[in-house]
N, C-alpha and C. Protein backbone atom coordinates (compact mmCIF):
# COMPACT_ATOMS: atom_id res chain seq x y z
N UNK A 1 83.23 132.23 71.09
CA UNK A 1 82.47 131.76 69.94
C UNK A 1 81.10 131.29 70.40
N UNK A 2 79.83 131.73 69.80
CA UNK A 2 78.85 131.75 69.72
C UNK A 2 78.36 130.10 69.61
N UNK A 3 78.02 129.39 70.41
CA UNK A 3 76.98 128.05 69.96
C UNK A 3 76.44 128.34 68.83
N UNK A 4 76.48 127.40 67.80
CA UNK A 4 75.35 127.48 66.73
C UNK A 4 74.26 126.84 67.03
N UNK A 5 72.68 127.62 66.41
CA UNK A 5 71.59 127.29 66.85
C UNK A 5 70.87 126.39 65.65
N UNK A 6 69.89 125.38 66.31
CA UNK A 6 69.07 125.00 64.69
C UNK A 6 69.40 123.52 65.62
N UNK A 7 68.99 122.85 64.14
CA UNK A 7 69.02 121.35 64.25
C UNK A 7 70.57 120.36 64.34
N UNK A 8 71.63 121.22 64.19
CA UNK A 8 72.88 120.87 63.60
C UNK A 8 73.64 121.09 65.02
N UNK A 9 73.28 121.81 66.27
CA UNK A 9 73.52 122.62 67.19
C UNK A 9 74.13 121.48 68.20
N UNK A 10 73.37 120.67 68.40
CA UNK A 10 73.81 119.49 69.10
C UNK A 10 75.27 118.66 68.63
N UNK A 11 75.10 118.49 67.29
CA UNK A 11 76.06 117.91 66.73
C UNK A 11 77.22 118.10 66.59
N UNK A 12 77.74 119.30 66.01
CA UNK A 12 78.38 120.05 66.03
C UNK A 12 80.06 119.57 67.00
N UNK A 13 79.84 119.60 68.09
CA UNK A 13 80.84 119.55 69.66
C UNK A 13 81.06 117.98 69.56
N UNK A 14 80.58 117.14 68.82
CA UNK A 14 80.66 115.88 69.20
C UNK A 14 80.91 114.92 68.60
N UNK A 15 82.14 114.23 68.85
CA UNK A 15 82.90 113.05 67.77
C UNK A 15 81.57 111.66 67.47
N UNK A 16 81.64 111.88 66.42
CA UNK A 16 80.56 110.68 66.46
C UNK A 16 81.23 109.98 65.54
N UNK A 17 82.38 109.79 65.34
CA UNK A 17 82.58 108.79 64.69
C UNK A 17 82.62 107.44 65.06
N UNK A 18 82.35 106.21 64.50
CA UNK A 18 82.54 105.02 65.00
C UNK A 18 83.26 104.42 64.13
N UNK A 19 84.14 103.49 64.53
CA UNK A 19 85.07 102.58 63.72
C UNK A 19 84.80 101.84 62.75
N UNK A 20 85.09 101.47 61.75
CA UNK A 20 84.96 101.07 60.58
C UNK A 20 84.37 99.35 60.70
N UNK A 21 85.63 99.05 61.38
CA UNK A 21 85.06 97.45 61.63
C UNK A 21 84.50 96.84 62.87
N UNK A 22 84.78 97.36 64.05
CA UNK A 22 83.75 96.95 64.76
C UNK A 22 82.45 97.80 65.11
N UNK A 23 82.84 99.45 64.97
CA UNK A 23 81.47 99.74 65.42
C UNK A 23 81.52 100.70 66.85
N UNK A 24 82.16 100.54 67.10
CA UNK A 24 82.78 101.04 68.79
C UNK A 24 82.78 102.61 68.30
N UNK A 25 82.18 103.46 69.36
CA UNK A 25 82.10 105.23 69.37
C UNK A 25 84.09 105.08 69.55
N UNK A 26 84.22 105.72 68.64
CA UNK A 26 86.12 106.10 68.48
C UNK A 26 86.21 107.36 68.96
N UNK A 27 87.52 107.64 69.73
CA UNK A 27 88.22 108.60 70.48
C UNK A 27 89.42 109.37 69.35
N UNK A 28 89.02 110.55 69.26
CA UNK A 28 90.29 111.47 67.99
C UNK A 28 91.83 111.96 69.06
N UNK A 29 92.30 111.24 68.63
CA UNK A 29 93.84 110.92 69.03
C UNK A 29 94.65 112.47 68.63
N UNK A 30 94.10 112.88 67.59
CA UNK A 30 94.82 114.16 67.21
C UNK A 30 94.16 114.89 65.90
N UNK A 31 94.59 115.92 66.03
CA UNK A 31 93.83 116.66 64.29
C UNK A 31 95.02 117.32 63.57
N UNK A 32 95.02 117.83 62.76
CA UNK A 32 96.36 118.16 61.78
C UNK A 32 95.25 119.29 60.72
N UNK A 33 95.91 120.09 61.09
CA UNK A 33 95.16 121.44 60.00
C UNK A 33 95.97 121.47 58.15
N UNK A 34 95.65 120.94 57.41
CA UNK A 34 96.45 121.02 56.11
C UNK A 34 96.03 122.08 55.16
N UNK A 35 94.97 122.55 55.52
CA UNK A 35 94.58 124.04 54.68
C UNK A 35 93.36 124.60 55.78
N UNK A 36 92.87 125.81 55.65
CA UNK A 36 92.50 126.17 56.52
C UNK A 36 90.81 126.23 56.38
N UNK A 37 90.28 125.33 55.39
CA UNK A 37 88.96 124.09 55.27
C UNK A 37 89.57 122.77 55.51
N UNK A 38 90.54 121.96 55.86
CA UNK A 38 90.58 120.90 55.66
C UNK A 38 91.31 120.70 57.17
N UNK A 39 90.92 119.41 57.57
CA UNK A 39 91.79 119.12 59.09
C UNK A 39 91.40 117.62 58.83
N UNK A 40 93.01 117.19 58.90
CA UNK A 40 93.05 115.79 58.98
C UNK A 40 92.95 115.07 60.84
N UNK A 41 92.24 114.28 60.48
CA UNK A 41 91.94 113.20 62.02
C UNK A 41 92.08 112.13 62.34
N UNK A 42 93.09 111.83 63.27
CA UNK A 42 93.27 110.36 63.88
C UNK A 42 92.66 109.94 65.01
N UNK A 43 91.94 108.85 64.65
CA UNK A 43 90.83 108.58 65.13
C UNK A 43 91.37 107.14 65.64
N UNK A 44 91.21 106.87 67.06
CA UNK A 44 91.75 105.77 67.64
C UNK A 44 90.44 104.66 68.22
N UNK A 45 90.08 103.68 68.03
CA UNK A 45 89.00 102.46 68.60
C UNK A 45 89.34 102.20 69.65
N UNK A 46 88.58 102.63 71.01
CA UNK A 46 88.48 101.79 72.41
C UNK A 46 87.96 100.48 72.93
N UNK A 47 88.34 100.08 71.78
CA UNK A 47 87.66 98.54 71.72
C UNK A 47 89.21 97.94 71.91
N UNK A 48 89.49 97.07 72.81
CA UNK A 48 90.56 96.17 73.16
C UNK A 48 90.90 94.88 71.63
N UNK A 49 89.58 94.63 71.73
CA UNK A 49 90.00 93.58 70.80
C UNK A 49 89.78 93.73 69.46
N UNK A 50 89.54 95.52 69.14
CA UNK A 50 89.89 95.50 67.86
C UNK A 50 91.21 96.68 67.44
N UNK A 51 91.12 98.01 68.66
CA UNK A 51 92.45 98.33 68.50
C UNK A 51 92.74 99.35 67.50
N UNK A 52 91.55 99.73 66.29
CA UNK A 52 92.20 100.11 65.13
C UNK A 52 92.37 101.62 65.05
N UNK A 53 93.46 101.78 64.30
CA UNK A 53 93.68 103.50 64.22
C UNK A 53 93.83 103.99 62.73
N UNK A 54 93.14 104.89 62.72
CA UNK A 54 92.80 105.20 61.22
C UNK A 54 92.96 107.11 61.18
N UNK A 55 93.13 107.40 59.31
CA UNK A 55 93.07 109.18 59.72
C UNK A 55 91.65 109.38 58.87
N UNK A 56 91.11 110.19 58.81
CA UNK A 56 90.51 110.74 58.33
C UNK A 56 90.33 112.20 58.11
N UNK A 57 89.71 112.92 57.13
CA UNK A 57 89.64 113.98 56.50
C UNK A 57 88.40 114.53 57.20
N UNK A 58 88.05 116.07 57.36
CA UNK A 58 87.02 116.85 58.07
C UNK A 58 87.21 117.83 56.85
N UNK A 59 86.12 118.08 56.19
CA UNK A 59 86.09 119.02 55.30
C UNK A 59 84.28 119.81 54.81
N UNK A 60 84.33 120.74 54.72
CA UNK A 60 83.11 121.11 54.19
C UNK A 60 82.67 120.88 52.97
N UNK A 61 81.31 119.96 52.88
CA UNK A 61 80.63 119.43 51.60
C UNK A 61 79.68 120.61 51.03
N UNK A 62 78.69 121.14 51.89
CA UNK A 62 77.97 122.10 50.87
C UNK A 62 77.51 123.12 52.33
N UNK A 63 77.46 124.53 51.93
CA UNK A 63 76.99 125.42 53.00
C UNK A 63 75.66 125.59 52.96
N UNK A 64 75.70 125.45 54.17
CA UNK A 64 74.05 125.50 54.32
C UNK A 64 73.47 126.75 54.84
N UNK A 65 74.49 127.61 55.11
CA UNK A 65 73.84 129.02 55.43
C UNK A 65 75.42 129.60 55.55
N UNK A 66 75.81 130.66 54.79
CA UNK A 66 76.80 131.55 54.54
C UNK A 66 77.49 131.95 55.47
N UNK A 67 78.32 132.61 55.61
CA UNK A 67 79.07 133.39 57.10
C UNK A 67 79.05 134.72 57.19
N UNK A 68 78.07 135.33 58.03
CA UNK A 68 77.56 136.46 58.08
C UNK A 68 78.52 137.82 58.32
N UNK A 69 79.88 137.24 58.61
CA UNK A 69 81.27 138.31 58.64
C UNK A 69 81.66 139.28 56.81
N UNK A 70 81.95 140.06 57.18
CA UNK A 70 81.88 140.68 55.43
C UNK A 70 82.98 140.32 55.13
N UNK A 71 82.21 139.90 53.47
CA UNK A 71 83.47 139.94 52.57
C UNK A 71 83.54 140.62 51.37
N UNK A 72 84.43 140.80 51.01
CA UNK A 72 84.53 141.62 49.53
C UNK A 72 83.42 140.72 48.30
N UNK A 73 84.21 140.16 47.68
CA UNK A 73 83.62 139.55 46.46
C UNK A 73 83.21 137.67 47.32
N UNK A 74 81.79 137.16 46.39
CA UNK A 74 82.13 135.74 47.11
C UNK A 74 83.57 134.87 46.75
N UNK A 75 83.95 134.08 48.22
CA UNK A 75 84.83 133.48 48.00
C UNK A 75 84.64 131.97 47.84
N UNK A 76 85.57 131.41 47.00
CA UNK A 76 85.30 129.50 47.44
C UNK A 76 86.41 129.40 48.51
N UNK A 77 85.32 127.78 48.37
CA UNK A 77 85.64 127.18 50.03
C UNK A 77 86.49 125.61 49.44
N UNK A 78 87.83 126.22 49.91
CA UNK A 78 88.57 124.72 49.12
C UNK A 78 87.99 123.59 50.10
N UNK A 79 87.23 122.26 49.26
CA UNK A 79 86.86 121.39 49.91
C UNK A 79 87.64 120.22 50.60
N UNK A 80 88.87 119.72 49.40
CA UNK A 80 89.81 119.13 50.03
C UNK A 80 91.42 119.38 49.50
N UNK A 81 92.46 118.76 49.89
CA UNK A 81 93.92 118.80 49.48
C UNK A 81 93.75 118.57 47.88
N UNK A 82 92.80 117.88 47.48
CA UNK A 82 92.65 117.68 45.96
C UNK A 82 92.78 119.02 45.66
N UNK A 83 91.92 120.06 46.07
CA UNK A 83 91.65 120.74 45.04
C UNK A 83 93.00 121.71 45.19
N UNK A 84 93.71 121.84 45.28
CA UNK A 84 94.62 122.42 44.93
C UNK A 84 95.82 122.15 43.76
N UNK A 85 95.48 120.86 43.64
CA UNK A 85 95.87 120.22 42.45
C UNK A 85 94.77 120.59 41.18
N UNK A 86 93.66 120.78 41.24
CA UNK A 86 93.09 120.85 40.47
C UNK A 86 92.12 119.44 40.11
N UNK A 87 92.23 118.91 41.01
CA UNK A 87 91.29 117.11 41.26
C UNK A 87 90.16 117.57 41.81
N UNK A 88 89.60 118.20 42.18
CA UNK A 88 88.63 118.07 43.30
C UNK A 88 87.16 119.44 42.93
N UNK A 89 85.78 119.50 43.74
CA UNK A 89 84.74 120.65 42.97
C UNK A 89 85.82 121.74 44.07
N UNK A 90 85.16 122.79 44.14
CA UNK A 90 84.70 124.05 44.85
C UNK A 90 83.89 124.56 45.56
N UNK A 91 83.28 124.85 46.30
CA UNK A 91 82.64 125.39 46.77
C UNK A 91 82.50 126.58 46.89
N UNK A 92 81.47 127.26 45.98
CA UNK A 92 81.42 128.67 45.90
C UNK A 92 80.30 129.91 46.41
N UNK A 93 80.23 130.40 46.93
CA UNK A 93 79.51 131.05 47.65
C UNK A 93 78.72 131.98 46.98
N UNK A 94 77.71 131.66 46.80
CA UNK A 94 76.90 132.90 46.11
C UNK A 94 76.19 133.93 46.07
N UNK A 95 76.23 134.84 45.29
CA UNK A 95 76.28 136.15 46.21
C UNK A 95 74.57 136.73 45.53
N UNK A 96 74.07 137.51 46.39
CA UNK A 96 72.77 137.61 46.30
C UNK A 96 71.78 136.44 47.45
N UNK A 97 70.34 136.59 46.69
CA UNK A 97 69.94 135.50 47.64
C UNK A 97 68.85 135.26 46.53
């Protein structure tokens, strides 16, 4: 797999999450794939004296440049477990430019 290039390129490879309450760069303990846009994350604090472990959701909010592999008709991009219930937007890919 190809590095992606641009401003986003750096980012990309690298947990940046930090913990909610103290602040501390957090370590991802594990990921869990629940649809194949959505990956749930447990995210653990290396902070001793705060300890905390939390999950969180990884999902795509809006595309910022399409996926250049062919496809038939545009497809959406389920954003989270909502939307399969019918709770949640879409993300739809639009075709033309």
């Amino acid at each position: 797999m190809k590095r992606p290039k641009g401003r986003h390129a750096q980012s990309v490879f690298r947990n940046q999450a930090r913990c909610p309450v103290c602040g501390t760069g957090c370590r991802t303990a594990k990921t869990h794939h629940l649809t194949a846009a959505v990956t749930e994350i447990t995210y653990v604090c290396p902070n001793d004296d705060c300890g905390m472990v939390w999950v969180g959701q990884l999902y795509p909010l809006r595309i910022l440049e399409p996926s250049r592999l062919p496809v038939a008709p545009p497809r959406a991009v389920p954003v989270s477990p909502a939307d399969e219930r019918g709770a949640g937007p879409v993300l739809t890919l639009a075709s033309g430019g």
